[in-house]
N, C-alpha and C. Protein backbone atom coordinates (compact mmCIF):
# COMPACT_ATOMS: atom_id res chain seq x y z
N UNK A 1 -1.47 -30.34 12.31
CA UNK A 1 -2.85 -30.44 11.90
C UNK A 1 -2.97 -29.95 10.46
N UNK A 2 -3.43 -30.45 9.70
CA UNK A 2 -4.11 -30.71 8.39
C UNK A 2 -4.69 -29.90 8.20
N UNK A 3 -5.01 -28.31 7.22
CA UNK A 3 -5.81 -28.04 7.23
C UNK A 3 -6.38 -27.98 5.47
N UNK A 4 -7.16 -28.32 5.31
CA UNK A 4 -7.96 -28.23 4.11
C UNK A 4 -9.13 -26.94 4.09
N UNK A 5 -8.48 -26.26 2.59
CA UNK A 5 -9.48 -25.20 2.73
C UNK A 5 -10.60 -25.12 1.37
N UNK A 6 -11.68 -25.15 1.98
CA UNK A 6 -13.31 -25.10 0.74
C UNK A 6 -13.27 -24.18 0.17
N UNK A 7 -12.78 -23.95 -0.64
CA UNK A 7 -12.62 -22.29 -1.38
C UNK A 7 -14.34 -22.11 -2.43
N UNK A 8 -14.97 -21.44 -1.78
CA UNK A 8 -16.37 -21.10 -3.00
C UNK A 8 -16.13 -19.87 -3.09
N UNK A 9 -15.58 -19.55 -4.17
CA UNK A 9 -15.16 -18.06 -5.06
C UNK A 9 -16.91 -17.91 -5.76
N UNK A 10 -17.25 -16.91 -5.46
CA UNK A 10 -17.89 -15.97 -6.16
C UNK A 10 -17.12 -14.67 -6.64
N UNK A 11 -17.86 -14.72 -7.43
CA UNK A 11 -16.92 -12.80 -8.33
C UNK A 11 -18.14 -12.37 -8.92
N UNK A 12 -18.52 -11.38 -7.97
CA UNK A 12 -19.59 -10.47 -8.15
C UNK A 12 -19.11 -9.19 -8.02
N UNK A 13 -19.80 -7.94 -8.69
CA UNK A 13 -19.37 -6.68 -8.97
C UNK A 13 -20.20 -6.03 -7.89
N UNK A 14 -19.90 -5.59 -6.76
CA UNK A 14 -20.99 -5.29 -5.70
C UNK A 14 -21.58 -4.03 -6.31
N UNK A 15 -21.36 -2.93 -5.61
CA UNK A 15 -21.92 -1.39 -6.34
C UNK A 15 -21.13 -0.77 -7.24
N UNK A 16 -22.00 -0.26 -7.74
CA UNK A 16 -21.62 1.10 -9.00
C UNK A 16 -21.12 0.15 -10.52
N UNK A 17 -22.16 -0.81 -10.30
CA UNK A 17 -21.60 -1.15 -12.10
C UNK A 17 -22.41 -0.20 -13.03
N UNK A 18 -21.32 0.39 -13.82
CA UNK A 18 -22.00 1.18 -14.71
C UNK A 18 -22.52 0.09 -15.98
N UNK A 19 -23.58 0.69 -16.80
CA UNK A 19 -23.78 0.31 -17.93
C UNK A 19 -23.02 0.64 -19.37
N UNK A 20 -22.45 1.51 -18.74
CA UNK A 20 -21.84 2.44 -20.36
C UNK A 20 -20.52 1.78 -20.37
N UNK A 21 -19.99 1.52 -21.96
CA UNK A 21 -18.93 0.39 -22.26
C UNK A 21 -17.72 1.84 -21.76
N UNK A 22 -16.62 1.28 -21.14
CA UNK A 22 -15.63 2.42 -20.86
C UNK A 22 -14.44 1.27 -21.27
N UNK A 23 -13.06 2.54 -21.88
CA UNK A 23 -12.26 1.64 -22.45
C UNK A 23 -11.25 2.00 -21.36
N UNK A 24 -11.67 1.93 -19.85
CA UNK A 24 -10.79 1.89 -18.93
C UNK A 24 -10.40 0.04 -18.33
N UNK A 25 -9.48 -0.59 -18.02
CA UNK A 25 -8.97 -1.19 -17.69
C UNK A 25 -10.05 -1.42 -16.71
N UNK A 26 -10.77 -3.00 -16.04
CA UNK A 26 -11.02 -3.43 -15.27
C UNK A 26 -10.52 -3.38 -14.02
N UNK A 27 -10.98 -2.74 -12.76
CA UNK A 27 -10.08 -3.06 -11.94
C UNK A 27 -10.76 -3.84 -10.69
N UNK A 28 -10.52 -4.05 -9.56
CA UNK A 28 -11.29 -4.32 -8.46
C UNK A 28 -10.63 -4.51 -7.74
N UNK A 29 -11.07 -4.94 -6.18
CA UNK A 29 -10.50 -5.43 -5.23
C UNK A 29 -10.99 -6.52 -4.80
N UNK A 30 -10.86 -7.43 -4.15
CA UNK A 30 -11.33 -8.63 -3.61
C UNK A 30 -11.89 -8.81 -2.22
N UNK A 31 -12.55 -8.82 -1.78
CA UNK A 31 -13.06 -8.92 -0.56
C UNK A 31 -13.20 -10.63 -0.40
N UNK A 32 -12.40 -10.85 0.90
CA UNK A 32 -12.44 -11.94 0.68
C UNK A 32 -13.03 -12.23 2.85
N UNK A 33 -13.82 -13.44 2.93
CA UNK A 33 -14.24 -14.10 4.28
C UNK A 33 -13.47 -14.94 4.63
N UNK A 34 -13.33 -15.58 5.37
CA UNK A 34 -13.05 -16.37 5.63
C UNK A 34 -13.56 -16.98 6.99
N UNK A 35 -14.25 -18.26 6.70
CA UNK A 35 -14.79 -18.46 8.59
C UNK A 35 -14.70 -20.30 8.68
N UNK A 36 -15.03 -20.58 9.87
CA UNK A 36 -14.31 -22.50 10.26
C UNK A 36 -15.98 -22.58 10.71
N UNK A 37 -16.57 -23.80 10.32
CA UNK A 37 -17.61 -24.00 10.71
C UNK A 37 -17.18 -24.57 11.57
N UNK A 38 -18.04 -25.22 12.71
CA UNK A 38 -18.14 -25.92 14.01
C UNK A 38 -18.08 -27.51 13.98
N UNK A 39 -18.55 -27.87 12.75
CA UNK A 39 -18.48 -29.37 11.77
C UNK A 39 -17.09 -30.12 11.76
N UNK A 40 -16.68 -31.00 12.58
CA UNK A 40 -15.47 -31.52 12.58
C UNK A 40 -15.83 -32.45 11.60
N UNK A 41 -14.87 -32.68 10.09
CA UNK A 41 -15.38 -33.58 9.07
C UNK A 41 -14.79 -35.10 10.17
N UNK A 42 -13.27 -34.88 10.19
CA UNK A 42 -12.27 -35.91 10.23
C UNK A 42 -11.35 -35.16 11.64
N UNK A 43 -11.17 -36.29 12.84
CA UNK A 43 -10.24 -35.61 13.37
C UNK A 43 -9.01 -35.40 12.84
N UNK A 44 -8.55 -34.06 13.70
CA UNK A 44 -7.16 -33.33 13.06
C UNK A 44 -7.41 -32.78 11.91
N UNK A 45 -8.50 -32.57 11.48
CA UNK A 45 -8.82 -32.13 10.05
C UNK A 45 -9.80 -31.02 10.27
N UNK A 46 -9.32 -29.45 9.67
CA UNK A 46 -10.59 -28.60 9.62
C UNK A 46 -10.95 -27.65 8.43
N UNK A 47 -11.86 -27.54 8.30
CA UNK A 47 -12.32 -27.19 6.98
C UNK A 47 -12.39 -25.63 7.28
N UNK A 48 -11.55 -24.89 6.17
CA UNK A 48 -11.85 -23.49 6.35
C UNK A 48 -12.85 -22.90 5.22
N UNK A 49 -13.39 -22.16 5.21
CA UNK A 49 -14.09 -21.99 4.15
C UNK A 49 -14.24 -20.15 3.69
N UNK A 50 -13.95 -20.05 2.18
CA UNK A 50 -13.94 -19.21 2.51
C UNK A 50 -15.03 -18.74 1.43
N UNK A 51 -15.05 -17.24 0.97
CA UNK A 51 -15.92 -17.07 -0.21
C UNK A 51 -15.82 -15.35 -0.14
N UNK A 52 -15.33 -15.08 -1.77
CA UNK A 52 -15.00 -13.09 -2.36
C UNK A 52 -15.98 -13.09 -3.18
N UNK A 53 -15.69 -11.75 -2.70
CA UNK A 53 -16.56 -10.57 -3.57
C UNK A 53 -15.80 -9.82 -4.38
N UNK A 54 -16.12 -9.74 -5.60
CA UNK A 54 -14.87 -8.30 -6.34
C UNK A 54 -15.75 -7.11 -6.41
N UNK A 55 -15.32 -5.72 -5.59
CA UNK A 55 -15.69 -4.43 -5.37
C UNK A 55 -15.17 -3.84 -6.67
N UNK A 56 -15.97 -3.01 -7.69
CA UNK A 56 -15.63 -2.96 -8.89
C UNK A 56 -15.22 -1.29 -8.84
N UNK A 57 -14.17 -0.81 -9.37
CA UNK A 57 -13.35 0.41 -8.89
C UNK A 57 -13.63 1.53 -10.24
N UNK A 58 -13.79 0.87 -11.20
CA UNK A 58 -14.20 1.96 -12.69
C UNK A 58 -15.10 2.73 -11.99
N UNK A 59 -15.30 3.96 -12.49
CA UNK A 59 -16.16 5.11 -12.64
C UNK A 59 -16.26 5.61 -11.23
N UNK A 60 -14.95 5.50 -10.61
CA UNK A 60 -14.95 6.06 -8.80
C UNK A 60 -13.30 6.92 -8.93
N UNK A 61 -13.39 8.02 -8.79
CA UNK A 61 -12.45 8.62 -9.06
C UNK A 61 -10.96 8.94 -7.54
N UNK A 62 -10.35 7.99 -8.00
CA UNK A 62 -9.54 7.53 -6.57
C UNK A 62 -8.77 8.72 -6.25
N UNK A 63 -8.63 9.58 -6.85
CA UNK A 63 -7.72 10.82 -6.55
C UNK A 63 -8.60 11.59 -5.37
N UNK A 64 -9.92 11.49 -5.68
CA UNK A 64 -10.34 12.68 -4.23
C UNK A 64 -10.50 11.69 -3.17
N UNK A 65 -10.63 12.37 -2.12
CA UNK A 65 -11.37 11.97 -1.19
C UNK A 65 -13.23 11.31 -1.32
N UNK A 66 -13.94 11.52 -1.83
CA UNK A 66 -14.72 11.59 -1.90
C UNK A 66 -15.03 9.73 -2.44
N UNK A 67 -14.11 9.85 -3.49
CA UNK A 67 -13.94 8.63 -4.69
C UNK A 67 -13.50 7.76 -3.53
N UNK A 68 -12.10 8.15 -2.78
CA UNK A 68 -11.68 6.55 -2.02
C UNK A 68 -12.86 6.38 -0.57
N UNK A 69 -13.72 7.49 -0.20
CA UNK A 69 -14.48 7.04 0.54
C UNK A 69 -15.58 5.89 -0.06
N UNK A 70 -15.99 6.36 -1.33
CA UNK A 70 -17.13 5.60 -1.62
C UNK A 70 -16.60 4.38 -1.88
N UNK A 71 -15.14 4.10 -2.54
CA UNK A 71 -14.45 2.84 -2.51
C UNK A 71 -14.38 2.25 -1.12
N UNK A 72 -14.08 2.86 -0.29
CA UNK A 72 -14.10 2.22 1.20
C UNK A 72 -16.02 1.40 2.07
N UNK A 73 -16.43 2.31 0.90
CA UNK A 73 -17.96 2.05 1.53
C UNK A 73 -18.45 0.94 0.56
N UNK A 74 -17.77 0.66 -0.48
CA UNK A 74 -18.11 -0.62 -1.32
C UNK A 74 -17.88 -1.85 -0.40
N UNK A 75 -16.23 -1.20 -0.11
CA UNK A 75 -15.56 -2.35 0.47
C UNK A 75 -16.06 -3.29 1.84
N UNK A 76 -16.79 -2.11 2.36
CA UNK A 76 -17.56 -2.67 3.29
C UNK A 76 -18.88 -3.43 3.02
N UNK A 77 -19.73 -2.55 2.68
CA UNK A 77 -20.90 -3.30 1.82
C UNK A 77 -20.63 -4.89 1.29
N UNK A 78 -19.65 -4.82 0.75
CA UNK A 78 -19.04 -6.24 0.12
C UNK A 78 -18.69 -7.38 1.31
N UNK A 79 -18.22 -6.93 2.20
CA UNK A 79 -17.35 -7.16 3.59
C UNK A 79 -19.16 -7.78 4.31
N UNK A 80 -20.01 -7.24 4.39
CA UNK A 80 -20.87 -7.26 5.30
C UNK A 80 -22.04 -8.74 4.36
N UNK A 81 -21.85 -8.21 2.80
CA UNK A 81 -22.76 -9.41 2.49
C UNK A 81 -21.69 -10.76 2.15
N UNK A 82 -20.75 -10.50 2.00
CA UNK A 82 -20.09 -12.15 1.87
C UNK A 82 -19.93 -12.64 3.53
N UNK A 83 -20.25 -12.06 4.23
CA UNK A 83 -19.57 -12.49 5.95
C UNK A 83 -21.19 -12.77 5.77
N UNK A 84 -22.27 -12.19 5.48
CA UNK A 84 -23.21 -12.92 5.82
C UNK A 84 -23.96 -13.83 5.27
N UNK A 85 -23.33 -14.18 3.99
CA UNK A 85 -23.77 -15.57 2.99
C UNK A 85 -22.74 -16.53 3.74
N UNK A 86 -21.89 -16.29 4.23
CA UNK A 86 -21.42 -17.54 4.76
C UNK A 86 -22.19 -18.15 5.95
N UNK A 87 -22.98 -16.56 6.81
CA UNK A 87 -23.43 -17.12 8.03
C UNK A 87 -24.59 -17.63 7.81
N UNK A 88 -24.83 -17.91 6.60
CA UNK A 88 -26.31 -17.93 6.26
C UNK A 88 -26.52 -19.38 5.91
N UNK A 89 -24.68 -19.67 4.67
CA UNK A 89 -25.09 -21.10 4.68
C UNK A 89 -24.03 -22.10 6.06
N UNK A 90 -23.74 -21.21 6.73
CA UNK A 90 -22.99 -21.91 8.11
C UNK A 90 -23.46 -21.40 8.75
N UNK A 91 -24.46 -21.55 9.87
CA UNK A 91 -24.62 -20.91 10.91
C UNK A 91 -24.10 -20.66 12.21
N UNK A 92 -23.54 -21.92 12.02
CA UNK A 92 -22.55 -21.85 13.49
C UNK A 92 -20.93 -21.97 13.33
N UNK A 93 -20.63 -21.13 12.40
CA UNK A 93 -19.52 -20.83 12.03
C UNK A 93 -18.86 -19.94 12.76
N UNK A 94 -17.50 -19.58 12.90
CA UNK A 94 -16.45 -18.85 13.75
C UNK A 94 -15.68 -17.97 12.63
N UNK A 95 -15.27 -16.44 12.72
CA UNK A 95 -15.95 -15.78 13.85
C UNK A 95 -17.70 -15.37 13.62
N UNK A 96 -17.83 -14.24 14.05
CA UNK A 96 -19.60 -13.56 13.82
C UNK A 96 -19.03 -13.14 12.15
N UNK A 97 -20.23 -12.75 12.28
CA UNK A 97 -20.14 -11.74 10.94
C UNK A 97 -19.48 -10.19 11.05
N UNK A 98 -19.94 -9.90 12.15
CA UNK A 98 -18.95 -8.59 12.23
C UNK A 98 -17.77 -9.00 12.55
N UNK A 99 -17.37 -9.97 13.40
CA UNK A 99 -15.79 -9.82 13.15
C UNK A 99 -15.13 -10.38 11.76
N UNK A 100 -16.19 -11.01 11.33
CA UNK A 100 -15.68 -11.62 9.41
C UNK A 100 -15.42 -10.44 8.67
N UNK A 101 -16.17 -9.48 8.38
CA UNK A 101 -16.17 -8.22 7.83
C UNK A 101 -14.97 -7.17 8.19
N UNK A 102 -14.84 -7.29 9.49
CA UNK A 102 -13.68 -6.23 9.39
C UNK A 102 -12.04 -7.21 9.25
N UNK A 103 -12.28 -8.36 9.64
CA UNK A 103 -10.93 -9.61 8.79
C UNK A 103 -11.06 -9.27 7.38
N UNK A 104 -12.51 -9.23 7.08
CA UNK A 104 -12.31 -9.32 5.52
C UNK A 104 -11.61 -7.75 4.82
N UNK A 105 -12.50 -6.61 5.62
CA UNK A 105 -12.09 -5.44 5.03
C UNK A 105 -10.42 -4.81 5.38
N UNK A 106 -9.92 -5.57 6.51
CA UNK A 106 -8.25 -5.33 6.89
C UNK A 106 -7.48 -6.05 5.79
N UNK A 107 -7.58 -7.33 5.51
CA UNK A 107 -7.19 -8.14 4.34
C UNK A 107 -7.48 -7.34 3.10
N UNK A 108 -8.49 -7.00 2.24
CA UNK A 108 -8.58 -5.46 1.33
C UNK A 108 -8.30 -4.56 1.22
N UNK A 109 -7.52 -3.73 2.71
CA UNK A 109 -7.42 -2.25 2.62
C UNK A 109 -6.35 -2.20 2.06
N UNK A 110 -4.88 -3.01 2.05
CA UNK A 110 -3.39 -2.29 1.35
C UNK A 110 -3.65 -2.47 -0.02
N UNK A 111 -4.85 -3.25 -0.82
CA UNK A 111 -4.84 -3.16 -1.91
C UNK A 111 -5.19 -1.66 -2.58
N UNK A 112 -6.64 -1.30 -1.47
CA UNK A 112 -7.77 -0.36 -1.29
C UNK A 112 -6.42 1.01 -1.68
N UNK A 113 -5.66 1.05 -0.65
CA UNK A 113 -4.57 2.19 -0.41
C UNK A 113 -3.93 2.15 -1.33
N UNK A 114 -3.04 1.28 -1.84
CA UNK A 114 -2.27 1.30 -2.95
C UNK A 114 -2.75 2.14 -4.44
N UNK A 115 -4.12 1.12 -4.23
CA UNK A 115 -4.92 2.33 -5.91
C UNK A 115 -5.21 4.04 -5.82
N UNK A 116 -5.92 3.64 -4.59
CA UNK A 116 -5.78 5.47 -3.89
C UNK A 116 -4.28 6.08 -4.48
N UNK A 117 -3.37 5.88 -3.93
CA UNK A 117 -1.69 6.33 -3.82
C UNK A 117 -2.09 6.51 -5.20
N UNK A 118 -1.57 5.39 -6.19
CA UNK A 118 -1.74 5.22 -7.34
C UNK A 118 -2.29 6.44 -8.05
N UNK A 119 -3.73 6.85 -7.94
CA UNK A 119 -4.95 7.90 -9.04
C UNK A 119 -4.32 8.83 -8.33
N UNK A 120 -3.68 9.46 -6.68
CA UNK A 120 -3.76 10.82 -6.55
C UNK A 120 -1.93 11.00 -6.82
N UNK A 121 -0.95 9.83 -6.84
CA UNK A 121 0.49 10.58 -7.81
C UNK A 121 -0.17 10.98 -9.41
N UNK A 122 -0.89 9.83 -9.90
CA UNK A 122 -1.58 10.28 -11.07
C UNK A 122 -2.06 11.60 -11.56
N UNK A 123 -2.99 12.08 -10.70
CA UNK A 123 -3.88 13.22 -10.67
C UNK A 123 -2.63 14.63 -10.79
N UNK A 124 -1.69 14.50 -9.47
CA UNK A 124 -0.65 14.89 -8.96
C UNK A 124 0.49 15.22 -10.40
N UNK A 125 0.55 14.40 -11.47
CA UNK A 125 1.48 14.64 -12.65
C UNK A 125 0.26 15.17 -13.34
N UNK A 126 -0.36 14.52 -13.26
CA UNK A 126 -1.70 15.66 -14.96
C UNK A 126 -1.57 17.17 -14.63
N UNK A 127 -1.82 17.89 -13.17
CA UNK A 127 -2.20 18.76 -12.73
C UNK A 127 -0.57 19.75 -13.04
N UNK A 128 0.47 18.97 -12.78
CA UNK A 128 2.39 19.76 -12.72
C UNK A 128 2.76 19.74 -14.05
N UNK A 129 1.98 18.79 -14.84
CA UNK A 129 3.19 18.53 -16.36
C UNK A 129 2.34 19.15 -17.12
């Protein structure tokens, strides 16, 4: 079976865009949906569709706890409105929205973890050297 996938990329900065110019490196994560509407175009043929969000990571300080929670609470936030613009323009799409959101936020987290790791070896050499 054939599958063809509708990719509608949005790249939106969900929370915490600051205004102030910072000469830190862009970073983000992607939150991405993915759901099958109920719409058979063509037999043997199904349309997946998907559509991200980029969770914007500047001015969240990944070394504490505190920083990768509020990153985790973007990630969701992000997770909850792209699972529900899809259900909004598919309604009878597969899965729900809550199970889109936590596909979407499991698919995000080794990125999520990696930057964490990343700021607290970071933090970890500023603090020894």
């Amino acid at each position: 079976m054939k599958t063809y996938r509708l990719a509608l990329v949005l790249a939106i900065l969900a929370t915490g865009i600051s205004s102030i110019a910072s000469s830190e490196s862009t970073e983000g994560i992607t939150i991405t949906a993915k759901a099958l509407p109920t719409i058979k175009y063509k037999e043997n043929h199904v349309i997946e569709i998907s559509l991200s969000y980029v969770v914007s990571t500047p001015g969240l300080d990944l070394a504490t706890d505190s920083g990768a929670q509020a990153l985790e609470q973007r990630m969701h936030n992000a997770a909850d409105a792209v699972c529900k613009e899809i259900g909004r323009q598919y309604p009878n799409s597969w899965p729900s929205d809550k199970a889109c959101a936590k596909a979407a936020v499991d698919r995000a987290m080794p990125k999520a973890l990696e930057l964490i790791d990343s700021a607290k070896r970071a933090a970890s050499q500023k603090s020894s050297g």
